[in-house]
Protein backbone atom coordinates (compact mmCIF):
# COMPACT_ATOMS: atom_id res chain seq x y z
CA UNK A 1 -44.36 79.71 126.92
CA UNK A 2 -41.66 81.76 126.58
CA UNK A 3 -38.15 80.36 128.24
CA UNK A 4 -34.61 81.21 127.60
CA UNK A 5 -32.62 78.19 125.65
CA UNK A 6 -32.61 74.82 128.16
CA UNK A 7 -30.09 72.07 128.07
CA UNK A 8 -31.15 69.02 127.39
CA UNK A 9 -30.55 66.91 130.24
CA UNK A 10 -30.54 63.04 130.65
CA UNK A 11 -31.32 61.04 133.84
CA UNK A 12 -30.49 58.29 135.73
CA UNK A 13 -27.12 56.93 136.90
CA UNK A 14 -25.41 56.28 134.20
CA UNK A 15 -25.29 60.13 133.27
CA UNK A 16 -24.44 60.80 136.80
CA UNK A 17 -21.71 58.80 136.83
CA UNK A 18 -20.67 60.60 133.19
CA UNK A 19 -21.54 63.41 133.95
CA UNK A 20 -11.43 76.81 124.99
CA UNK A 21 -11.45 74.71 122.34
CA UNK A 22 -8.98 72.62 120.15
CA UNK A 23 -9.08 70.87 117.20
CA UNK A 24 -9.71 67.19 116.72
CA UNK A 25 -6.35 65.42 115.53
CA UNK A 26 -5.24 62.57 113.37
CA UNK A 27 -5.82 59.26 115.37
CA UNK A 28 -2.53 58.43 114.07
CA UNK A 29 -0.58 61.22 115.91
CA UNK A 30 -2.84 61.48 118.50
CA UNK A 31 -1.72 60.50 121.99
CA UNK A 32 -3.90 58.69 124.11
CA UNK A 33 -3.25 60.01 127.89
CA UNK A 34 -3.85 56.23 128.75
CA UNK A 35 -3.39 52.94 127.54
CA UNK A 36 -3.60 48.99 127.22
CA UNK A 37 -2.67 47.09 130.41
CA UNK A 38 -3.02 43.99 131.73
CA UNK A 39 -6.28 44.74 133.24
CA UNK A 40 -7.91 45.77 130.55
CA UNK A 41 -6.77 42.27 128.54
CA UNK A 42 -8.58 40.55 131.01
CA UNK A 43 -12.00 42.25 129.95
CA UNK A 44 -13.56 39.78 127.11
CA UNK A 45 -16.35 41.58 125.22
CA UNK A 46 -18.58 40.14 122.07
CA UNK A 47 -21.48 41.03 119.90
CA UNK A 48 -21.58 43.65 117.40
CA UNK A 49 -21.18 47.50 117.47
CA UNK A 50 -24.37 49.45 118.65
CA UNK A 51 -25.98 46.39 120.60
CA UNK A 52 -25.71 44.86 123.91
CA UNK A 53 -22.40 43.10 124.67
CA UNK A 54 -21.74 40.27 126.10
CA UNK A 55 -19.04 41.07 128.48
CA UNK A 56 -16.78 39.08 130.77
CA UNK A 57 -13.91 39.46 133.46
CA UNK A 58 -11.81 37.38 136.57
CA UNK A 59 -13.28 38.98 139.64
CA UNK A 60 -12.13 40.99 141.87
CA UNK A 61 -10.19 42.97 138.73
CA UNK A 62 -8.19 45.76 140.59
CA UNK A 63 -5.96 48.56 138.73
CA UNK A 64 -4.39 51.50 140.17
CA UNK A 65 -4.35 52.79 136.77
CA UNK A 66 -6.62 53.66 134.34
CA UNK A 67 -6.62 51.24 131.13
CA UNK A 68 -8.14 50.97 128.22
CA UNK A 69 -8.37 48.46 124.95
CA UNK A 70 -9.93 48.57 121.71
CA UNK A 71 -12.46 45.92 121.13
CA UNK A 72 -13.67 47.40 117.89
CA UNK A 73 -12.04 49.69 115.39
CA UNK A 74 -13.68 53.18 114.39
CA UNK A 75 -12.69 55.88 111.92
CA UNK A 76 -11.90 59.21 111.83
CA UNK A 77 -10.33 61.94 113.87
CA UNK A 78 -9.18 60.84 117.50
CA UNK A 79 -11.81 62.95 119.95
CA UNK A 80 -10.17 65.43 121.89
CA UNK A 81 -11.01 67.41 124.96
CA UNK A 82 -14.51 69.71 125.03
CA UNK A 83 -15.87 67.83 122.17
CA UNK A 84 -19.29 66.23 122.81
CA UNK A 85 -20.07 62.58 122.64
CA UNK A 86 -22.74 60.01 121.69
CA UNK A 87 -21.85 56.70 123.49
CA UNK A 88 -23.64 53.44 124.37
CA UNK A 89 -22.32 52.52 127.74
CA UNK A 90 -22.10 49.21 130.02
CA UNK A 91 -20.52 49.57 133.53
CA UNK A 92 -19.70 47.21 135.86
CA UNK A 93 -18.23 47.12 139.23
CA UNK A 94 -14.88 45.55 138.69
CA UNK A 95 -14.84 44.49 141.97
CA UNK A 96 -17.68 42.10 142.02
CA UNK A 97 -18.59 41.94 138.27
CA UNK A 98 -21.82 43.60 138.99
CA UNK A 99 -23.49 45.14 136.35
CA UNK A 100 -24.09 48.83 137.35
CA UNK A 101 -26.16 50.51 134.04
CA UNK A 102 -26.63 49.65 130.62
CA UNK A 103 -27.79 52.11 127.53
CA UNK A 104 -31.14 50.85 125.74
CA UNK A 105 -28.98 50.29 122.45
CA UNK A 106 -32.11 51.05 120.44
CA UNK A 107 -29.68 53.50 118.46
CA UNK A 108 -31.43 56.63 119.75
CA UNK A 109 -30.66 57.15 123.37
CA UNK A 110 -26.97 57.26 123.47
CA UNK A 111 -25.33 58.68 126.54
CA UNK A 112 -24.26 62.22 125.95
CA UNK A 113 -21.04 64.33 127.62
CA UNK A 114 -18.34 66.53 127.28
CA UNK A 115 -15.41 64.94 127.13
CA UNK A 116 -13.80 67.24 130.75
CA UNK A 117 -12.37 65.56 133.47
CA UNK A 118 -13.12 68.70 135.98
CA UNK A 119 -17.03 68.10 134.79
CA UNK A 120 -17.04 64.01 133.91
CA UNK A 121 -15.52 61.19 135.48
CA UNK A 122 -11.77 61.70 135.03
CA UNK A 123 -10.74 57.96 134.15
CA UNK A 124 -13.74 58.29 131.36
CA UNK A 125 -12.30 61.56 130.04
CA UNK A 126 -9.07 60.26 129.93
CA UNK A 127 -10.20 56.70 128.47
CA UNK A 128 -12.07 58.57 125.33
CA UNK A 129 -9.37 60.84 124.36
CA UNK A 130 -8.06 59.82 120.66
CA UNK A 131 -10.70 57.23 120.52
CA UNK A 132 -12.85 57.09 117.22
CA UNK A 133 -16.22 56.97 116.41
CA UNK A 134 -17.26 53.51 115.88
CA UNK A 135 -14.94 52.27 118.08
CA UNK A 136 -15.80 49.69 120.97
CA UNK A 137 -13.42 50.36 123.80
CA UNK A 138 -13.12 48.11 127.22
CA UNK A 139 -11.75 50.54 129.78
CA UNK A 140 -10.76 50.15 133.08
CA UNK A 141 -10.69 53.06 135.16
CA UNK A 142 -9.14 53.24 138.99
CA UNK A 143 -10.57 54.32 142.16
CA UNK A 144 -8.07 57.35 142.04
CA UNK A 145 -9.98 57.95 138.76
CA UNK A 146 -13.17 57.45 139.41
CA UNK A 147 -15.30 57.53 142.46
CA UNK A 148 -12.88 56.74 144.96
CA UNK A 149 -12.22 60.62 146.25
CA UNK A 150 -15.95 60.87 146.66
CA UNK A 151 -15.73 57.53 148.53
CA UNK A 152 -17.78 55.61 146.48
CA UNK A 153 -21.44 55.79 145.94
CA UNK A 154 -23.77 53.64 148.24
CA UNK A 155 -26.70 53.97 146.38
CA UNK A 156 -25.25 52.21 142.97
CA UNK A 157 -23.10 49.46 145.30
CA UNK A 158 -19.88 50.79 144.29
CA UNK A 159 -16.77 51.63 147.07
CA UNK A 160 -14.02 53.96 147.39
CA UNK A 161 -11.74 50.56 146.49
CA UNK A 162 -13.90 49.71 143.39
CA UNK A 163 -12.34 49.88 139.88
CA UNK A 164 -14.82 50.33 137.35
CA UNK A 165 -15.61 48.68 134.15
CA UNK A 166 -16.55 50.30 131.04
CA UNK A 167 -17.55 49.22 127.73
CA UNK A 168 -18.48 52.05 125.37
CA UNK A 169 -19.40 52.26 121.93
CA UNK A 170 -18.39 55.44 120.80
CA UNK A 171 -21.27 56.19 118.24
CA UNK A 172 -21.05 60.19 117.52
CA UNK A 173 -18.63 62.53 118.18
CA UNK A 174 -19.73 66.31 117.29
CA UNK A 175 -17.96 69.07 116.00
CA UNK A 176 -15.71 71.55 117.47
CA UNK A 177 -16.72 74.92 115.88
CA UNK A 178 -18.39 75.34 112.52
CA UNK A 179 -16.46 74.46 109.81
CA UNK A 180 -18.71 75.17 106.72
CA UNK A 181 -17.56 77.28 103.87
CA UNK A 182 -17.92 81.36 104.56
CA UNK A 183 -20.92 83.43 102.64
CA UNK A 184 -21.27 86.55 102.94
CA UNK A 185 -23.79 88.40 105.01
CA UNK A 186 -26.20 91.46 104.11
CA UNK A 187 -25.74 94.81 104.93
CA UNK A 188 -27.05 95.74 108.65
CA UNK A 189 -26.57 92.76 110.34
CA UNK A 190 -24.10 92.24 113.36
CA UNK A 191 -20.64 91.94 111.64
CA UNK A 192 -18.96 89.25 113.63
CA UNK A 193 -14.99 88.00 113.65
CA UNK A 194 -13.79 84.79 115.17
CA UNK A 195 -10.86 84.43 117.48
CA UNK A 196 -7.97 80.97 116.94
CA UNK A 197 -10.40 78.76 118.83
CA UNK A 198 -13.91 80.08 116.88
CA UNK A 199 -15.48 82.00 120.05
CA UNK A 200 -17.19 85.09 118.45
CA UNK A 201 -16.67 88.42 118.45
CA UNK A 202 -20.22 90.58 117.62
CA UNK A 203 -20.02 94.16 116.54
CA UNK A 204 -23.35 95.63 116.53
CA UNK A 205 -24.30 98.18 114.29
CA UNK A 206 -25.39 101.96 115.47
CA UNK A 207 -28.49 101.73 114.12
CA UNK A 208 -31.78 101.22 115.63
CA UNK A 209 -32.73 97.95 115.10
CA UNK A 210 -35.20 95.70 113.00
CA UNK A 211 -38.69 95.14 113.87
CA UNK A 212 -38.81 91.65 112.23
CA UNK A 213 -36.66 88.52 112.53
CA UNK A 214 -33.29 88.61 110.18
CA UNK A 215 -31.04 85.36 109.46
CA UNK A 216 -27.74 85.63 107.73
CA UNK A 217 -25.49 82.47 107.07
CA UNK A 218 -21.82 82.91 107.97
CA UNK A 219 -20.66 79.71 107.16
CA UNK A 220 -22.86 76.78 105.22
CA UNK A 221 -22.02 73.59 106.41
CA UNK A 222 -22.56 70.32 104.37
CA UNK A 223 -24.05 68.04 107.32
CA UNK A 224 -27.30 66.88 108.03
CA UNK A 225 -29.96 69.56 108.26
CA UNK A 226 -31.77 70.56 111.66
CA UNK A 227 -35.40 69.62 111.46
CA UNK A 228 -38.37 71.06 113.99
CA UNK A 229 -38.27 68.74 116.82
CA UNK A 230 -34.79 67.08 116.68
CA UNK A 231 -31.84 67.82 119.30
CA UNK A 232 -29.18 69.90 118.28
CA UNK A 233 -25.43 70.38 119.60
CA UNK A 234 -24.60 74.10 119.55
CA UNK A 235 -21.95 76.65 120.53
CA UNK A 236 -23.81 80.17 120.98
CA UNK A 237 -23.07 83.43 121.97
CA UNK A 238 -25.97 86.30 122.97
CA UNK A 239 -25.59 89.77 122.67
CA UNK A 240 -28.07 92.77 123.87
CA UNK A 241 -28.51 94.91 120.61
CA UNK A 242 -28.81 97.80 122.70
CA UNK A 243 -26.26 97.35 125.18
CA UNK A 244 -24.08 95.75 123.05
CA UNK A 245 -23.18 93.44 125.99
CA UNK A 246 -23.24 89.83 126.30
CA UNK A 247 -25.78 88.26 128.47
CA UNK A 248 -25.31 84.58 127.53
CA UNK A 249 -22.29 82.15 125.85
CA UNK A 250 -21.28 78.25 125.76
CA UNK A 251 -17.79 79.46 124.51
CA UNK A 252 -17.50 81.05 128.10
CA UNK A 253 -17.26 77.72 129.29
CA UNK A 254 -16.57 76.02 126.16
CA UNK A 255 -18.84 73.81 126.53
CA UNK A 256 -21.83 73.20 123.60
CA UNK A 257 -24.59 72.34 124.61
CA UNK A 258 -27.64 70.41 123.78
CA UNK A 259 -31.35 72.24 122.80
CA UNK A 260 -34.44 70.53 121.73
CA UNK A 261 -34.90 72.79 118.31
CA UNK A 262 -39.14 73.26 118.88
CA UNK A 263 -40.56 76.57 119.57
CA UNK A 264 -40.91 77.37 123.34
CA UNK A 265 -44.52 79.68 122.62
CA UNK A 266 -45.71 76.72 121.15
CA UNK A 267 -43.84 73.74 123.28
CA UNK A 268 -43.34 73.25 126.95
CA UNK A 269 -39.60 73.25 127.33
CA UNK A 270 -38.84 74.82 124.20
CA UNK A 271 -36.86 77.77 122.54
CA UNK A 272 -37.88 81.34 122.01
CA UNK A 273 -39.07 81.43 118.56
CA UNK A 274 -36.58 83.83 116.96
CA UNK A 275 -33.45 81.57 118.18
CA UNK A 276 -35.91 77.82 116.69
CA UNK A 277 -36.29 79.87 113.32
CA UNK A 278 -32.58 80.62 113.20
CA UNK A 279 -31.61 77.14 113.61
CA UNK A 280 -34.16 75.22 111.93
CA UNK A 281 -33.25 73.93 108.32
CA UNK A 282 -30.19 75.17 108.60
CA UNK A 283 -26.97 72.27 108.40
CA UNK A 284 -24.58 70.62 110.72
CA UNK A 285 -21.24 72.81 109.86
CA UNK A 286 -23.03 76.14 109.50
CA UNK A 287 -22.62 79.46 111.41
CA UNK A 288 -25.46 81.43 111.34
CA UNK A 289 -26.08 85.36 113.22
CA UNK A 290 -29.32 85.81 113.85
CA UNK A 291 -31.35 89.43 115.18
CA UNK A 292 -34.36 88.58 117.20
CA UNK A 293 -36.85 91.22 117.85
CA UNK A 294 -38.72 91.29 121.40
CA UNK A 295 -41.67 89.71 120.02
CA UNK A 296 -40.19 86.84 118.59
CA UNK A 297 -37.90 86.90 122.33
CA UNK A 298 -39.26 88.00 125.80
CA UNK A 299 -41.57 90.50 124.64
CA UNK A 300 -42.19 93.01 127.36
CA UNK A 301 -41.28 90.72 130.13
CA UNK A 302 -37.83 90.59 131.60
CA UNK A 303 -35.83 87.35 131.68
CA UNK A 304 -32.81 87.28 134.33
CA UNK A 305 -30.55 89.48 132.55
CA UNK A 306 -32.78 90.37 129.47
CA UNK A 307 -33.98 93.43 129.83
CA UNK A 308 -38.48 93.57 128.42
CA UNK A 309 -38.32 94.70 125.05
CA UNK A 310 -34.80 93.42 124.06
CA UNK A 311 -33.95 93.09 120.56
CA UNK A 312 -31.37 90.22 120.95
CA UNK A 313 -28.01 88.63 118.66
CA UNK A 314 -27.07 85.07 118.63
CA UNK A 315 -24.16 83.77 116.68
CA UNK A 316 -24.86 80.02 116.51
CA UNK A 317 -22.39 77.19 115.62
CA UNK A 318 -24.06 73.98 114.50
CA UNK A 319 -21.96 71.39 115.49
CA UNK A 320 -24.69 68.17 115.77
CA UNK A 321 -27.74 67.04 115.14
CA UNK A 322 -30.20 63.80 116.45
């Protein structure tokens, strides 16, 4: 079958209730937009990093701010806004301790966002900011902050008055942009410059172009490499080789996004085989251009703004990988 790239989306409530560019700072200048309170004190939380805490907390526990303490230390950069996220996730309903969802903590099915208040909860957004992977965080976030405009939701038991009560293990936190080392590219491929924040610029040569599949590296990163089958966080742009226009890009929103990295002639819910190729075996911290002819795209069929017989351009980033 032959689809255009699909996110990767989760279910359930948890990732309802979840669910430009910058770079990630220096958890020791970074400033958290929120803080420790006396709420957040009151949550007590045991048991080890990546597995099911045990949690505890005086009931009814109000705030009319958002709160947040760490229960666990983690390393690294503090996470910043737009970056995506790996988290295990309890929540509660502060108001009458009930426990709303829980992640399997079977180290594979982490909760995944994008750390945005306009597109995630806003007290979560705002709780995860300069917070660093393998940290265990108890936060506390207020109706203003959470589901309290939306007046509640009836179907998980939580009001418009309810605080929630998070505790998240903060297990991944992906790249920005690609930040491998530059190599240069062969003659006759797209040349392609990057603006401050890494969105792509593709310049597409006046030739006609190739009848078979062509791969350059731009940058080689030195992460894990993308096998066939695994989930991959990427920032992508799309270009038209003959109408040099752009018909699809994650830095328009900038946003990554998640792709299963299979081939979509092959697998249901897949990729079009030039774009799989591209990414496969390549590593976490590469940028990588990539000219697809139709036959390894759409072929002679048409696909919403794809012309049939397009010869397409990706510039992928390869920011993460399952």
């Amino acid at each position: 079958m032959r689809r255009a790239p699909a996110l990767i989306a989760s279910a359930g409530l948890l990732v309802a209730v979840l669910t430009g560019c910058s770079s990630p700072r220096d958890a020791a200048d970074c400033e958290a937009p929120v803080t420790e309170g006396a709420a957040s004190k009151l949550v007590s939380v045991s048991g080890e990093f990546g597995s099911a805490p045990t949690v505890d907390f005086p009931t009814p526990l109000k705030t009319d701010t958002t709160q947040v303490s760490e229960n666990i230390a983690g390393t690294g950069g503090g996470i910043v806004p737009d970056q995506l996220v790996k988290l295990d996730v309890t929540l509660y309903n502060g108001t009458t301790g009930a426990l709303i969802s829980e992640s399997e903590y079977d180290g594979a099915t982490q909760a995944s966002i994008v750390v945005d208040d306009e597109q995630t909860l806003p007290g979560l957004a705002l709780g995860l900011e300069c917070a660093q992977v393998g940290s265990r965080l108890a936060l506390i976030v207020s109706p203003d902050d959470g589901l309290g405009p939306a007046g509640g939701d009836a179907n998980s038991g939580i009001g418009a008055n309810d605080s929630l009560v998070f505790v998240i293990d903060v297990v991944r936190a992906d790249l920005l942009r690609a930040d491998g080392a530059n190599r240069p590219v062969a003659g006759g491929l797209p040349s392609v410059v990057l603006a401050p924040d890494g969105t792509p610029g593709i310049t597409i040569p006046s030739s006609e172009p190739p009848t078979a599949l062509e791969i350059g590296v731009l940058k080689q990163g030195n992460g894990p490499k993308v096998a066939e089958g695994d989930t991959a966080t990427l920032h992508y742009t799309g270009v038209l080789w003959n109408e040099k226009t752009v018909f699809d890009s994650s830095w328009q929103t900038g946003k990554p996004a998640e792709f299963l990295i299979v081939d979509g002639s092959k697998t249901e819910g897949g990729l079009i085989p030039g774009f799989a190729q591209a990414v496969i075996g390549q590593t976490v911290g590469s940028q990588v251009v990539a000219v697809i002819p139709p036959d390894q795209a759409y072929g002679d069929e048409a696909s919403q703004t794809i012309p049939a017989g397009s010869t397409l351009v990706f510039v992928v980033d390869i920011l993460g990988v399952n």
